[in-house]
N, C-alpha and C. Protein backbone atom coordinates (compact mmCIF):
# COMPACT_ATOMS: atom_id res chain seq x y z
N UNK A 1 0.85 -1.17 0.00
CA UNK A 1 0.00 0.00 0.00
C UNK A 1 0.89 1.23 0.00
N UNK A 2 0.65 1.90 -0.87
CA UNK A 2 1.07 3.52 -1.12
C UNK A 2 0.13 4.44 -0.54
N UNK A 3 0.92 5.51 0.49
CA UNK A 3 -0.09 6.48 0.85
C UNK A 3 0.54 7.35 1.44
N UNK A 4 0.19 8.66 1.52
CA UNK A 4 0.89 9.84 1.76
C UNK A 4 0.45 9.88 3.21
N UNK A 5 -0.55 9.25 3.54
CA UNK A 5 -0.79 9.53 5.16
C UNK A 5 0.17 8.18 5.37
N UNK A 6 0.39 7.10 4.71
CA UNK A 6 1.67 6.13 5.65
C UNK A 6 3.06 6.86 5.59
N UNK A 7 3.16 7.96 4.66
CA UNK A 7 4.93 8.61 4.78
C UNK A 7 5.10 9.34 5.48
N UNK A 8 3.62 10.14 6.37
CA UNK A 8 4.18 10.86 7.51
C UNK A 8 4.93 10.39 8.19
N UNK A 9 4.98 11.94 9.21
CA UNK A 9 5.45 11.59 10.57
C UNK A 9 4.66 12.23 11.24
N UNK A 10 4.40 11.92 12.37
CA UNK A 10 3.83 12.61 13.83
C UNK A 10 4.51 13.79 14.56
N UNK A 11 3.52 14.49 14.41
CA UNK A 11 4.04 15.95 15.18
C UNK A 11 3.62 16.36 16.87
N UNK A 12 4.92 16.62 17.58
CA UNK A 12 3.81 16.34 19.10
C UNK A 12 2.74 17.63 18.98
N UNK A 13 1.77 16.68 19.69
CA UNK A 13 0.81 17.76 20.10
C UNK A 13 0.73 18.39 21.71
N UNK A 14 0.32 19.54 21.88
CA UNK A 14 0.08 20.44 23.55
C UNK A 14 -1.70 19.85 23.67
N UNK A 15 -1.63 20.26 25.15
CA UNK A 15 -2.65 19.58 25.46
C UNK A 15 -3.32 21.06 25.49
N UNK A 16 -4.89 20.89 25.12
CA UNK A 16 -6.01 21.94 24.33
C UNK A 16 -5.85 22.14 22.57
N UNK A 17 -4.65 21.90 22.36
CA UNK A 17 -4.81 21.53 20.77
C UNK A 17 -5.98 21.49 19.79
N UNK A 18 -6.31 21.56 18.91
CA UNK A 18 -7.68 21.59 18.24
C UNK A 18 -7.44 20.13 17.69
N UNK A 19 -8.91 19.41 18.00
CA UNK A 19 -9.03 17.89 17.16
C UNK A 19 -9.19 18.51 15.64
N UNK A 20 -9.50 17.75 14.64
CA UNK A 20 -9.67 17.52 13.55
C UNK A 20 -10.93 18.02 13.47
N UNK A 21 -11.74 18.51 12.71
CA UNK A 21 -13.06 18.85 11.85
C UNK A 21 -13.98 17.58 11.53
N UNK A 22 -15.15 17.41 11.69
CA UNK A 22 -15.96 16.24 11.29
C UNK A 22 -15.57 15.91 9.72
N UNK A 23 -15.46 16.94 8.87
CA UNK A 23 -15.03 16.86 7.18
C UNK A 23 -13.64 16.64 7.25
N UNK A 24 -12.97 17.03 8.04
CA UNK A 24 -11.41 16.35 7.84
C UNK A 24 -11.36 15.27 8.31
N UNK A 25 -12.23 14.49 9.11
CA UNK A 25 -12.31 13.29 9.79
C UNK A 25 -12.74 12.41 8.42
N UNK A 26 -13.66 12.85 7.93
CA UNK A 26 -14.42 12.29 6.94
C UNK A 26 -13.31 11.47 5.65
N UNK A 27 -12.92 12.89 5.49
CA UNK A 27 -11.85 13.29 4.48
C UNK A 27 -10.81 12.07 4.38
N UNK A 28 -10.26 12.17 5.27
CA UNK A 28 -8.78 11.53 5.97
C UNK A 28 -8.99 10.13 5.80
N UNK A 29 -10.53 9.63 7.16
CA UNK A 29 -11.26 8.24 6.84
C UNK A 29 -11.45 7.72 5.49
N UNK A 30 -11.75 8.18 4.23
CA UNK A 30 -12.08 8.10 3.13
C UNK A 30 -10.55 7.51 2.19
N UNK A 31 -8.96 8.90 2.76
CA UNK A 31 -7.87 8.00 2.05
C UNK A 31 -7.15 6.97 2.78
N UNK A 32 -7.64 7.21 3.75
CA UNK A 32 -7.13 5.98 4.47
C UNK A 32 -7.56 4.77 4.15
N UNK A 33 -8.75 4.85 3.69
CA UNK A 33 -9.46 3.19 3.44
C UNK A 33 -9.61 3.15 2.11
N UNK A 34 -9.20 3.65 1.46
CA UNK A 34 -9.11 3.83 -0.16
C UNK A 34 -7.70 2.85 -0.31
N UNK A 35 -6.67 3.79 0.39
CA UNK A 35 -5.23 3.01 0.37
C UNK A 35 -5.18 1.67 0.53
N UNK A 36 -6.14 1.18 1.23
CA UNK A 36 -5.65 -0.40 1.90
C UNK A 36 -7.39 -0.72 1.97
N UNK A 37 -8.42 -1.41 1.32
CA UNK A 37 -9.36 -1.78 0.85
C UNK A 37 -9.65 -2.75 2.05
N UNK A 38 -8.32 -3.82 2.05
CA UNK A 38 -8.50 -4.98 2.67
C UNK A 38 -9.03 -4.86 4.34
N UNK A 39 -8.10 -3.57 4.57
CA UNK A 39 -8.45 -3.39 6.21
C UNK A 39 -8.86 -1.83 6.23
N UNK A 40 -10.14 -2.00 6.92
CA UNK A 40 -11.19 -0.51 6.51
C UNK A 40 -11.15 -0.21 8.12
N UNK A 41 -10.97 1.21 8.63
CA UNK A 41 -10.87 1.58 9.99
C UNK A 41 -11.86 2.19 9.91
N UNK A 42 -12.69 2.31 11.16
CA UNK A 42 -13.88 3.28 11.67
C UNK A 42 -13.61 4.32 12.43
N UNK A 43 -14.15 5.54 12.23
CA UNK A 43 -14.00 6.18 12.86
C UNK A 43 -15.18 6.14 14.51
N UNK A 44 -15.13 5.72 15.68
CA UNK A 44 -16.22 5.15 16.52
C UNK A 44 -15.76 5.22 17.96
N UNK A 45 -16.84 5.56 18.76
CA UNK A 45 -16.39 5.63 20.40
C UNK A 45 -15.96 4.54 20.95
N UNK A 46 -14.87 4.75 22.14
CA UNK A 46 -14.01 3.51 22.37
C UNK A 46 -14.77 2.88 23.41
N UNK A 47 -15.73 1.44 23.13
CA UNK A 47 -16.29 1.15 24.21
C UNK A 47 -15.83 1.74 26.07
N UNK A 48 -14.55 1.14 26.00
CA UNK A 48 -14.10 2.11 27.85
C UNK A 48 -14.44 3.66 27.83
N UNK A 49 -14.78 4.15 26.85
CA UNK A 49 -14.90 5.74 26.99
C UNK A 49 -15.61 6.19 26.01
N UNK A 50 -16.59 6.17 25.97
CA UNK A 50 -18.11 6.06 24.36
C UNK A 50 -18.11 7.65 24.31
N UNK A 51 -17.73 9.06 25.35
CA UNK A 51 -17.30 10.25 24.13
C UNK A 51 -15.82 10.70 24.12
N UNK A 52 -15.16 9.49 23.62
CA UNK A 52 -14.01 9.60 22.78
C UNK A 52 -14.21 9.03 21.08
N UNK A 53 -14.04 9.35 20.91
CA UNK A 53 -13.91 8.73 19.32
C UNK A 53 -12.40 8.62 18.68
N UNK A 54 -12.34 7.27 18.08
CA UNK A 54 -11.09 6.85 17.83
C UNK A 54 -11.36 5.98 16.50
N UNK A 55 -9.98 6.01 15.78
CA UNK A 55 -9.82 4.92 14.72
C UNK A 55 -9.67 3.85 15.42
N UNK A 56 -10.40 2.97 14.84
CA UNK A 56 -10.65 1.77 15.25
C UNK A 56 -10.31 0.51 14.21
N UNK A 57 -9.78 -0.59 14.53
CA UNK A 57 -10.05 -1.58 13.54
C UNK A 57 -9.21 -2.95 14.27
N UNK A 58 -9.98 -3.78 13.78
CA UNK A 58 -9.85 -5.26 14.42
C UNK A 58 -9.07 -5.87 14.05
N UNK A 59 -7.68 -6.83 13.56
CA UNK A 59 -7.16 -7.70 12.81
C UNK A 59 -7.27 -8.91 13.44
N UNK A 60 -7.72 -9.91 12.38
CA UNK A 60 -7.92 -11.45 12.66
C UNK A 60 -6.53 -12.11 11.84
N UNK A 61 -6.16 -13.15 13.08
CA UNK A 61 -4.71 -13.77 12.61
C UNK A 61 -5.48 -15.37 12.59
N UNK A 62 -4.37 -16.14 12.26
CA UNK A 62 -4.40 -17.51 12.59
C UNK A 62 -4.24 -18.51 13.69
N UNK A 63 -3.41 -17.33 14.54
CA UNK A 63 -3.02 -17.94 15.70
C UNK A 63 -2.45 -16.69 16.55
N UNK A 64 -2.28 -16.90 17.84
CA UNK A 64 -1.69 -16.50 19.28
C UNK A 64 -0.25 -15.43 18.62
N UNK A 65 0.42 -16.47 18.00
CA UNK A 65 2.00 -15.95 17.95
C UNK A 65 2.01 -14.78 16.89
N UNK A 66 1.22 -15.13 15.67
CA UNK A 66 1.13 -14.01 14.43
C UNK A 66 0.51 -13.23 15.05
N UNK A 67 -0.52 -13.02 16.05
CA UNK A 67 -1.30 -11.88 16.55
C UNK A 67 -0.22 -10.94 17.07
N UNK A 68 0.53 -11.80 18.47
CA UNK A 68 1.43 -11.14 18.97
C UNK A 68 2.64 -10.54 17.89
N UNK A 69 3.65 -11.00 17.27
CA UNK A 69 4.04 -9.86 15.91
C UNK A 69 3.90 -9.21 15.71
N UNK A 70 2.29 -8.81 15.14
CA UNK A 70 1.81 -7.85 14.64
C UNK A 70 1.73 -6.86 15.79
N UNK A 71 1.29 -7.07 17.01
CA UNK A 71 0.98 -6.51 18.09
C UNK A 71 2.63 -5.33 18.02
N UNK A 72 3.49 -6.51 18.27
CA UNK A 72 4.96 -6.04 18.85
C UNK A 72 5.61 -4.96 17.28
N UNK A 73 5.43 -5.08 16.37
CA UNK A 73 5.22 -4.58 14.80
C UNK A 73 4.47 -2.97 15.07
N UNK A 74 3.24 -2.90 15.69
CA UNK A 74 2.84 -1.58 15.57
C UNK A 74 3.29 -0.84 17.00
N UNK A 75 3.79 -1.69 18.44
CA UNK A 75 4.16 -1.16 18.94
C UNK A 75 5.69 -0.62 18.85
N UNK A 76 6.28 -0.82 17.85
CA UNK A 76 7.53 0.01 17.23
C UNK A 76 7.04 0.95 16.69
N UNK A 77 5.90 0.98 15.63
CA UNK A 77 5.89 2.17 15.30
C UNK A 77 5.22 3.38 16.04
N UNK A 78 4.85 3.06 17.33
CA UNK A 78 3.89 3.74 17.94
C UNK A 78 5.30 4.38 18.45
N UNK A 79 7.08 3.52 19.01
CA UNK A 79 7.82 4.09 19.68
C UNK A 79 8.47 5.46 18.91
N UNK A 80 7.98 4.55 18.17
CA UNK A 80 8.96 5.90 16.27
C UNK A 80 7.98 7.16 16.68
N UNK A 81 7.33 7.07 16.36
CA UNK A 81 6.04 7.93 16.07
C UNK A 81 5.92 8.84 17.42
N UNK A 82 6.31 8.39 18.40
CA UNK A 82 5.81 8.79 20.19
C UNK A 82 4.42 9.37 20.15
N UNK A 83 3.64 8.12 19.18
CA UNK A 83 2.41 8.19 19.34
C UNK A 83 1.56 6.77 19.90
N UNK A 84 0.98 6.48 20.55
CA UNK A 84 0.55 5.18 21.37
C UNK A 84 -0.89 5.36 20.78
N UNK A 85 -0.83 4.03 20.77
CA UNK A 85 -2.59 3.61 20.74
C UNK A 85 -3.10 2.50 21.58
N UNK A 86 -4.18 2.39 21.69
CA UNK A 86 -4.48 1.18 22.48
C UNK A 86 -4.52 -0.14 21.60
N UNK A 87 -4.00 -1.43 22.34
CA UNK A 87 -3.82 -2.85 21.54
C UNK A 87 -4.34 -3.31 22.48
N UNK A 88 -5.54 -4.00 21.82
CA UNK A 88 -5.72 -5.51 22.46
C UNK A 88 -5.75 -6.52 21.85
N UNK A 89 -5.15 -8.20 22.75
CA UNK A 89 -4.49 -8.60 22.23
C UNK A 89 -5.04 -9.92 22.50
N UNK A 90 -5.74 -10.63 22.04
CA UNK A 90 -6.63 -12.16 22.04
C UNK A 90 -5.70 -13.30 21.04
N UNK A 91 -6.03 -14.55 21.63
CA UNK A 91 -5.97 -15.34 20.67
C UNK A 91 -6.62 -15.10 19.12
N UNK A 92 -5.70 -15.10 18.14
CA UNK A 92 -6.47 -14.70 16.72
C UNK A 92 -6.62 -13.10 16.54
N UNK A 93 -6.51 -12.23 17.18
CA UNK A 93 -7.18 -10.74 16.89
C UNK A 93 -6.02 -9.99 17.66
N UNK A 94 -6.07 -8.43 17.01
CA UNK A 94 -5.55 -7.60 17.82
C UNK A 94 -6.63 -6.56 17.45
N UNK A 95 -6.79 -5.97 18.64
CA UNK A 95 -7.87 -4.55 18.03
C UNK A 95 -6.99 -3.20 18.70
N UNK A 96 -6.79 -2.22 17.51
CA UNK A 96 -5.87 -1.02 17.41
C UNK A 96 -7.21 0.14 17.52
N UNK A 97 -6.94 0.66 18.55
CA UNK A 97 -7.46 1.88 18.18
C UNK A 97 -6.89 3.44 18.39
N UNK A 98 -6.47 4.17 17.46
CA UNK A 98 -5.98 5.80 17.81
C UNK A 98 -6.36 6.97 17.70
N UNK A 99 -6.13 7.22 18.69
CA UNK A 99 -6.78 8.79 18.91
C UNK A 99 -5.73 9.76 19.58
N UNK A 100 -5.86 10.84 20.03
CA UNK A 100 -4.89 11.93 20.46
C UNK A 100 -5.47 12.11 21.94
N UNK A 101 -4.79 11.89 23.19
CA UNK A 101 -5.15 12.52 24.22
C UNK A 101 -5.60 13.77 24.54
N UNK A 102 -4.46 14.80 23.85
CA UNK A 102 -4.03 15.88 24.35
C UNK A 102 -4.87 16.68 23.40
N UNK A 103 -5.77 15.81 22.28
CA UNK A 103 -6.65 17.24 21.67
C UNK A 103 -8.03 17.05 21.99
N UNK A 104 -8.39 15.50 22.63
CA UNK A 104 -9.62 15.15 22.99
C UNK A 104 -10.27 14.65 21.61
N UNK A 105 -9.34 13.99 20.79
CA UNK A 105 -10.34 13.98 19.48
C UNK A 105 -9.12 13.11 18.86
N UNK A 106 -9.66 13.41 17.36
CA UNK A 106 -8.71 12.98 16.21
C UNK A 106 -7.89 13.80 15.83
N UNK A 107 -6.66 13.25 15.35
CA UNK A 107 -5.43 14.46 14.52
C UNK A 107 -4.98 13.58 13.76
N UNK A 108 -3.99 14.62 12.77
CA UNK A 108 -3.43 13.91 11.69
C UNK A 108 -2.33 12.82 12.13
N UNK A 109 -2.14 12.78 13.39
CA UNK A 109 -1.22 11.36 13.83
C UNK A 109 -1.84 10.00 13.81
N UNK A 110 -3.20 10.42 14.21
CA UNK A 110 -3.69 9.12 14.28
C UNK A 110 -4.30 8.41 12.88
N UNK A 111 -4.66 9.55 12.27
CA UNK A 111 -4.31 8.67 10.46
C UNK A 111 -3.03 8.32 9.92
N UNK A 112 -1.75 8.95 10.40
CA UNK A 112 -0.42 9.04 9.98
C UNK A 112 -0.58 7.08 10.54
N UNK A 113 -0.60 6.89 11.73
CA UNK A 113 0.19 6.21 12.55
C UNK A 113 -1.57 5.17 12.05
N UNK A 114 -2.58 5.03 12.29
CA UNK A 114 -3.28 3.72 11.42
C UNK A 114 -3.21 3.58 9.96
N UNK A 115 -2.55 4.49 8.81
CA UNK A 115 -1.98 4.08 8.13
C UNK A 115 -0.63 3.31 7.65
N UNK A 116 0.16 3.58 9.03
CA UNK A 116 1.36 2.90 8.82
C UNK A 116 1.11 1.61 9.33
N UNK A 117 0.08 1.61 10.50
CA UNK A 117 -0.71 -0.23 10.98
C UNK A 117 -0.90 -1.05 9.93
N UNK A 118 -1.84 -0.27 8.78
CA UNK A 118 -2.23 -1.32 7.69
C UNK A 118 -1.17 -1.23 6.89
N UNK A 119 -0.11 -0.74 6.76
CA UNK A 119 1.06 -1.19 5.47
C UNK A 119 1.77 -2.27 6.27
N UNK A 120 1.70 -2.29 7.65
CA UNK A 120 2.31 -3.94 8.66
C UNK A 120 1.39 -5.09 8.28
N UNK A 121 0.03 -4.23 8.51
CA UNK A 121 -0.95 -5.35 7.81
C UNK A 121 -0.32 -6.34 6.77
N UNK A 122 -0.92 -5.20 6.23
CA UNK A 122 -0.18 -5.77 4.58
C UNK A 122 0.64 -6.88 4.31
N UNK A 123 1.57 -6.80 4.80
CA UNK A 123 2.74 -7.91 5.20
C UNK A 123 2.91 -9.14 6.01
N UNK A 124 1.72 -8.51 7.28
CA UNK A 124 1.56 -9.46 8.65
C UNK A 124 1.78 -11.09 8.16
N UNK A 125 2.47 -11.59 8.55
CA UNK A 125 2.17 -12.91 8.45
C UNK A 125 1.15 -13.64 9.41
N UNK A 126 0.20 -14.46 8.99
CA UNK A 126 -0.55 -15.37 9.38
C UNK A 126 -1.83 -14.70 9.38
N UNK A 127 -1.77 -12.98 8.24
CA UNK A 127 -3.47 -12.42 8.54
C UNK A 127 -4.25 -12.88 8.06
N UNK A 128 -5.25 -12.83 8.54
CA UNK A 128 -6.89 -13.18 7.37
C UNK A 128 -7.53 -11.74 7.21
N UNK A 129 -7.19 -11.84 5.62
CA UNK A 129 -7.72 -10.60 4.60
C UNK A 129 -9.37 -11.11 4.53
């Protein structure tokens, strides 16, 4: 996958920062899932905290060990990035979701940084597309 939101980089953000615009949310959601078809992110409240809204998206593996990979795979890029998201981490699945603390919303990190998730995708060994 080619995409100008996977060649960013992450810019820190201050806390009160402005989130993103519902149309730039829109916007962003739209090349993000254009780029990578196979794995489509939502933009949706994070069950532990329903008015946050976060990119969201599930990956199904084959097993325990390919889950974990992938897991340990985006938590490098989260170290690159010194942007974190939440992973959870089941037999078969990891579910990624990112958002920005410090603006209370969405920013362009958290499309930067779930576009660079699905180009790991991409590659993951043991995913189910």
């Amino acid at each position: 996958m080619s995409s100008s939101l996977a060649d960013g980089t992450c810019v820190p953000c201050k806390k009160g920062a402005p989130s993103l615009a519902q149309e730039d949310v829109e916007s962003k959601l739209q090349q993000l899932n254009n780029a990578s078809r196979a794995f489509a992110w939502d933009a949706s409240p994070l069950s532990q905290s329903p008015s946050q809204i976060a990119l969201q998206r599930t990956f199904k593996f084959r097993n325990f060990k390919t889950a974990l990979a992938f897991t340990n795979s985006v938590g490098a890029i989260a170290e690159e990035q010194k942007h974190h998201p939440l992973l959870v981490l089941e037999w078969g699945s990891v579910h990624v979701a990112w958002w920005t603390h410090a603006t209370g919303g969405l920013h362009d990190n958290d499309f930067i940084c779930a576009a660079k998730t699905s180009q790991i995708a991409d590659d993951a060994e043991g995913i189910k597309k």
